[in-house]
N, C-alpha and C. Protein backbone atom coordinates (compact mmCIF):
# COMPACT_ATOMS: atom_id res chain seq x y z
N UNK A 1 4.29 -1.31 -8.67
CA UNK A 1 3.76 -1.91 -7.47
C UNK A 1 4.43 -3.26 -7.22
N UNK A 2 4.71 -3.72 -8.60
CA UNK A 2 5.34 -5.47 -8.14
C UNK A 2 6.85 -5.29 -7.60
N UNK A 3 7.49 -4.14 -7.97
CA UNK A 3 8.85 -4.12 -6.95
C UNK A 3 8.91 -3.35 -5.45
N UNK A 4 7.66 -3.13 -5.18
CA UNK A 4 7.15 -2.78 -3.35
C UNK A 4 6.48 -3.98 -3.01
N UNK A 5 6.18 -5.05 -3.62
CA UNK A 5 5.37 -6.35 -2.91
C UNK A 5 7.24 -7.13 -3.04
N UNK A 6 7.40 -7.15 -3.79
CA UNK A 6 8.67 -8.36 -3.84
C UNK A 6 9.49 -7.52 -2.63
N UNK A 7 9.59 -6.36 -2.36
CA UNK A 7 10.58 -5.83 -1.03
C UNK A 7 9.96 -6.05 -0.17
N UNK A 8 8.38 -5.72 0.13
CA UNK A 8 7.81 -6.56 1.60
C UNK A 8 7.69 -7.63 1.72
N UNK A 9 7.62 -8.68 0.81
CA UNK A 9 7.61 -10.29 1.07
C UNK A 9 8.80 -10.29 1.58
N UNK A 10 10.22 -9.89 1.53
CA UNK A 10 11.67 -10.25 2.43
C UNK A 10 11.53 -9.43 3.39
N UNK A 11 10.21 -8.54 4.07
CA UNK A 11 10.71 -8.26 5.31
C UNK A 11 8.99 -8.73 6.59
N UNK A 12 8.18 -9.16 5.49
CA UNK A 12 6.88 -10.16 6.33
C UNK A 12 7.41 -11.70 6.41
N UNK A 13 7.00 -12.09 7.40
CA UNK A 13 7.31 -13.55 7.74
C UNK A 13 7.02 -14.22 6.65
N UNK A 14 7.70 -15.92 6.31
CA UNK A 14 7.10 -16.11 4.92
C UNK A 14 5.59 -17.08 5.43
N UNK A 15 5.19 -17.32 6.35
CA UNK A 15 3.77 -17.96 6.89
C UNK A 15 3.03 -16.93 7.01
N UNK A 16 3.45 -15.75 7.28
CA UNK A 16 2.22 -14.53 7.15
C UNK A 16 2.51 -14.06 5.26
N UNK A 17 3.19 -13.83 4.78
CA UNK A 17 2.84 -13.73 3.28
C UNK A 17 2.35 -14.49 2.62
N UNK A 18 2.42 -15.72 2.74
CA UNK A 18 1.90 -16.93 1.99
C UNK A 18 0.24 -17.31 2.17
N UNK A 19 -0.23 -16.91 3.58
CA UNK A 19 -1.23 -17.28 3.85
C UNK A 19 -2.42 -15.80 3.69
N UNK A 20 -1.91 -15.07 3.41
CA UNK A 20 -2.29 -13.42 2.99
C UNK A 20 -2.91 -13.71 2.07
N UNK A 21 -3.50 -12.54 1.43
CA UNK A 21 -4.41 -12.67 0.22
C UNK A 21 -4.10 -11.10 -0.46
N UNK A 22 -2.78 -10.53 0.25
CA UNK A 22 -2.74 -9.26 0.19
C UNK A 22 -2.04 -8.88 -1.45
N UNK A 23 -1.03 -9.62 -2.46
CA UNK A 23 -1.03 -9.35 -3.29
C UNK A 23 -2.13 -9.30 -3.91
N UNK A 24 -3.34 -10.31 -4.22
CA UNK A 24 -4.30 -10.11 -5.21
C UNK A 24 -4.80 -8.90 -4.75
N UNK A 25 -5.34 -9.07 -3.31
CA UNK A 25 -5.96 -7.30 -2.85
C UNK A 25 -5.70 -6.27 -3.46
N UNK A 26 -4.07 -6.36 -3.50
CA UNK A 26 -3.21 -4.99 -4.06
C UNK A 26 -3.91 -4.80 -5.77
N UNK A 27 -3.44 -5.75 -6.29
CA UNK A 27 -3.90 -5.79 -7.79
C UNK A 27 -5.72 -5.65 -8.14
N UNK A 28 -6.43 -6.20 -7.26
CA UNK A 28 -7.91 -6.14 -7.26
C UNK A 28 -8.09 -4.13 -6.99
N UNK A 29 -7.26 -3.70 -5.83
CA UNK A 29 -7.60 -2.59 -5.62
C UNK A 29 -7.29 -1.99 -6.83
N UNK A 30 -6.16 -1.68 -7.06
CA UNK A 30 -5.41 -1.62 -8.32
C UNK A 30 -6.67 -0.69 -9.41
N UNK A 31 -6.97 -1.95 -9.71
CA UNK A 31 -7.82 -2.46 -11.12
C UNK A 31 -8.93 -1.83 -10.65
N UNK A 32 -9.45 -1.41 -9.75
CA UNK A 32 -10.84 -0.55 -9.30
C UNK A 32 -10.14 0.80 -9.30
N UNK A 33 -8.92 1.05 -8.74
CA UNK A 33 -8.53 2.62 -8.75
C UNK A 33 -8.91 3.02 -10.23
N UNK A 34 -8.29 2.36 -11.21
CA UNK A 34 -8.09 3.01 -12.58
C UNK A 34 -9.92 2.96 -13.21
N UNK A 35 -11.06 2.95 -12.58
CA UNK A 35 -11.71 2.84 -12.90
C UNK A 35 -13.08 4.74 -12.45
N UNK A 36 -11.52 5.22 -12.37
CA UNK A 36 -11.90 6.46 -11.69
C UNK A 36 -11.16 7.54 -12.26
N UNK A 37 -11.33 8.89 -12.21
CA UNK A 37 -10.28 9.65 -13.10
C UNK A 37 -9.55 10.50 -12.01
N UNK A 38 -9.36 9.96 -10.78
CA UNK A 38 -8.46 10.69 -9.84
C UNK A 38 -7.35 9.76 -10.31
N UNK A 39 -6.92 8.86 -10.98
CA UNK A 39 -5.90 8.31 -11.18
C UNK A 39 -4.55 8.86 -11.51
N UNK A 40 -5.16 10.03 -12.54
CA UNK A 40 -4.44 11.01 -12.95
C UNK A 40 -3.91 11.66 -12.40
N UNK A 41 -4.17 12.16 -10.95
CA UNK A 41 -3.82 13.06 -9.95
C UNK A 41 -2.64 12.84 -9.20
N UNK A 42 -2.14 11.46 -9.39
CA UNK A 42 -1.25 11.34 -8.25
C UNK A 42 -0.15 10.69 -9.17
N UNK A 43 0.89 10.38 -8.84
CA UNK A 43 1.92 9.41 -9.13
C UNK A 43 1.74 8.25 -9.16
N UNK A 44 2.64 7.81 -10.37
CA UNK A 44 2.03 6.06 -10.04
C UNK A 44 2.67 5.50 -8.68
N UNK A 45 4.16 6.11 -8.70
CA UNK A 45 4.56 5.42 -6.86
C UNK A 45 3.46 5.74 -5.86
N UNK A 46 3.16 6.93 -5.89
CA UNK A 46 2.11 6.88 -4.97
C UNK A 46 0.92 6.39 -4.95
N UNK A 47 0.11 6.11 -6.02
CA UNK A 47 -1.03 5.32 -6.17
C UNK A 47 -0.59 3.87 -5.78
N UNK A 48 0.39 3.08 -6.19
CA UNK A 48 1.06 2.24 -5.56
C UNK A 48 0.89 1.73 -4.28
N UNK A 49 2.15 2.80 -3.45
CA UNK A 49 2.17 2.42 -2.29
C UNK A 49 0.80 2.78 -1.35
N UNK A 50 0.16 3.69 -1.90
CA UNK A 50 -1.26 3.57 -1.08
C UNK A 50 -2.48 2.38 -0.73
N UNK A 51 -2.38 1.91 -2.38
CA UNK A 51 -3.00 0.72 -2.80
C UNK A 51 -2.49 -0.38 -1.76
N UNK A 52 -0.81 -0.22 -1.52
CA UNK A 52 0.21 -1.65 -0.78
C UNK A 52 -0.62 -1.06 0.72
N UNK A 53 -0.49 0.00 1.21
CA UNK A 53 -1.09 0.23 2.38
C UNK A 53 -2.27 -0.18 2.71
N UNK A 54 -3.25 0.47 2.20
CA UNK A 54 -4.82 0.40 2.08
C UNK A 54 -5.03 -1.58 2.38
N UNK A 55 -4.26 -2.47 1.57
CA UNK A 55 -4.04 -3.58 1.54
C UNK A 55 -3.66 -4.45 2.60
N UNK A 56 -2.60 -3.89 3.25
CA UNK A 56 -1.61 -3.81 4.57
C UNK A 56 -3.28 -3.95 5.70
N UNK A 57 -3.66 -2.44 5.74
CA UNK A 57 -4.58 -2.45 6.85
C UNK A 57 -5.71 -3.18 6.69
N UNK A 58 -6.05 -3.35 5.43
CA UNK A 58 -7.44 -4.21 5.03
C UNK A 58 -6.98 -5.98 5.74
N UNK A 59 -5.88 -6.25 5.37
CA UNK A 59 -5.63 -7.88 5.84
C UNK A 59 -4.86 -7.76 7.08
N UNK A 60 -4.55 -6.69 7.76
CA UNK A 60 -4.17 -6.72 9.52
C UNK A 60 -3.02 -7.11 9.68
N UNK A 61 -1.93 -6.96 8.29
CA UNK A 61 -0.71 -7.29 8.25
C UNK A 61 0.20 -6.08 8.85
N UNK A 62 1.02 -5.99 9.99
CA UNK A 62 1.44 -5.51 10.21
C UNK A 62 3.59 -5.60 9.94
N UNK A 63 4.48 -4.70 9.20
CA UNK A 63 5.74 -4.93 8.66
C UNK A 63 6.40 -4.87 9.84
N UNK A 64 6.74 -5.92 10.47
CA UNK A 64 7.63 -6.11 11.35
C UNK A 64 8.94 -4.71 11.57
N UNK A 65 9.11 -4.23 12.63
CA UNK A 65 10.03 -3.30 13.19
C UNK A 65 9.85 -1.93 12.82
N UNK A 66 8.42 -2.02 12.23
CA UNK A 66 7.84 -0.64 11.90
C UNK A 66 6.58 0.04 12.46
N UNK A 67 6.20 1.11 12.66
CA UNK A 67 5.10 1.56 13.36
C UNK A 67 5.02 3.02 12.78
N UNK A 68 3.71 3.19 12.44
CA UNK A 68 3.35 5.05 12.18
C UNK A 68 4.18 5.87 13.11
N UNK A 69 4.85 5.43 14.13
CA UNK A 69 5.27 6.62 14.84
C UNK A 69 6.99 6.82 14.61
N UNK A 70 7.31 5.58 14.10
CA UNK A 70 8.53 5.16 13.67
C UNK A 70 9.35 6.56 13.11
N UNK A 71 11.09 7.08 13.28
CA UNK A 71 11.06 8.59 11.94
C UNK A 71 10.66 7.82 10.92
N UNK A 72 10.97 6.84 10.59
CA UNK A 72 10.95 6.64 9.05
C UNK A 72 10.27 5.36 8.81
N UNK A 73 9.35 5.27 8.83
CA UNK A 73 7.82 3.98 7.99
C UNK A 73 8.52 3.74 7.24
N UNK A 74 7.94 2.21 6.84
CA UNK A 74 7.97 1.58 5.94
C UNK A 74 8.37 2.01 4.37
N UNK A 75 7.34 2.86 4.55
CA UNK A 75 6.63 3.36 3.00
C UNK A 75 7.57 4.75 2.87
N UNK A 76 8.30 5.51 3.41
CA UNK A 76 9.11 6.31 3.29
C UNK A 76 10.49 5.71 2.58
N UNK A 77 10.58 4.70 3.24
CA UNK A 77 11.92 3.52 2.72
C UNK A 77 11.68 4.15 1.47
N UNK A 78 10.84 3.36 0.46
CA UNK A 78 10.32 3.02 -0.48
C UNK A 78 10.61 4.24 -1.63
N UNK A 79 9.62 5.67 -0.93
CA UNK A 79 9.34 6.75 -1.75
C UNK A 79 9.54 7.65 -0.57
N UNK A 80 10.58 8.80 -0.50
CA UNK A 80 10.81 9.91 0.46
C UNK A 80 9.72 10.49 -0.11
N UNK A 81 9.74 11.68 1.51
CA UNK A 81 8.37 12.25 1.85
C UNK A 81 7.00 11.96 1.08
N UNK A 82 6.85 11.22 1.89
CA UNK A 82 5.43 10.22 1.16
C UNK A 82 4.46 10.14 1.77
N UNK A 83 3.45 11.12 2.05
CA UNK A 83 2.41 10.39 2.81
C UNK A 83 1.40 9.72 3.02
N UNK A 84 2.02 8.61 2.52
CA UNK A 84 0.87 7.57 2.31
C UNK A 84 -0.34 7.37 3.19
N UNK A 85 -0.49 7.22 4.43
CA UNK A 85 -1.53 6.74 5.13
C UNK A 85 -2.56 8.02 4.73
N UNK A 86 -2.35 9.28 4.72
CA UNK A 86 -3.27 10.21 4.49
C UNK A 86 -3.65 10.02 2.95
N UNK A 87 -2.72 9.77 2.07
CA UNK A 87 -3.23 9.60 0.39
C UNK A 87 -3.75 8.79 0.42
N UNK A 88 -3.52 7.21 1.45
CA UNK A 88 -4.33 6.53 0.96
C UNK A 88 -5.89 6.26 1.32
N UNK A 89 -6.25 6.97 2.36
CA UNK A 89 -7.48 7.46 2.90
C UNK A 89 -8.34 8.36 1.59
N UNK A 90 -7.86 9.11 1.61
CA UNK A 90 -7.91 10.60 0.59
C UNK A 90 -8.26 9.55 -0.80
N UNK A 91 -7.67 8.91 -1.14
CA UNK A 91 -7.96 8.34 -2.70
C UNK A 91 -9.05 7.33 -2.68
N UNK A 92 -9.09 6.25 -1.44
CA UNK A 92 -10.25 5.73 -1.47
C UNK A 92 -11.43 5.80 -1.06
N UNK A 93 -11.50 6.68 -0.12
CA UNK A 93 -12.93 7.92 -0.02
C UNK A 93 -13.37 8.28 -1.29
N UNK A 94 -12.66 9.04 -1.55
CA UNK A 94 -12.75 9.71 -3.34
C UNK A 94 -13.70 8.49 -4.05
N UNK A 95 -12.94 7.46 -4.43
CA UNK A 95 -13.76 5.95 -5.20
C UNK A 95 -14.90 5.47 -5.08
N UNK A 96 -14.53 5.36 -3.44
CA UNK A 96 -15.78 4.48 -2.80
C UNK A 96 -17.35 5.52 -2.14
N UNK A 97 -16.67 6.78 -2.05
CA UNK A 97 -17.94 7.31 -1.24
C UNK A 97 -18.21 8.72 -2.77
């Protein structure tokens, strides 16, 4: 997860990363995922970048020159065919409800 936060800090403004709270988020979520045994189920890239997402939408940070409708998100960069926005729905339902 810490080499998908160090690649979005060079492409978020550095006054919107700095003033974020979205790394600890990431790591707070993190640390509650593994407190569940769907952990096992997925990849760690993908538990990852879901966690970076889930994080993303929780603090209203949006990655500059990217959009869900984009061919290729963010998070595809990262990890081909990935579908994060649905895993990361899917995994924290699972936790939380």
């Amino acid at each position: 997860m810490l080499n998908y936060l160090k690649t979005l800090a060079s492409w978020i403004p550095p006054a919107v990363w700095e003033k974020s709270p979205l790394v600890k988020l990431c790591w707070t979520l993190l640390q509650d995922f593994h407190h569940c045994k769907v952990v096992i189920q997925y990849e760690p890239q993908l538990i990852a970048l879901a966690v970076i997402y889930y994080g993303l939408q929780l603090c209203g940070i949006m990655i500059p020159c990217t959009t869900e409708q984009d061919q290729l998100p963010w998070h595809e960069v990262c990890l081909v065919h990935s579908s994060i926005p649905l895993l990361s729905y899917q995994i924290f339902f699972t936790i939380f409800f």
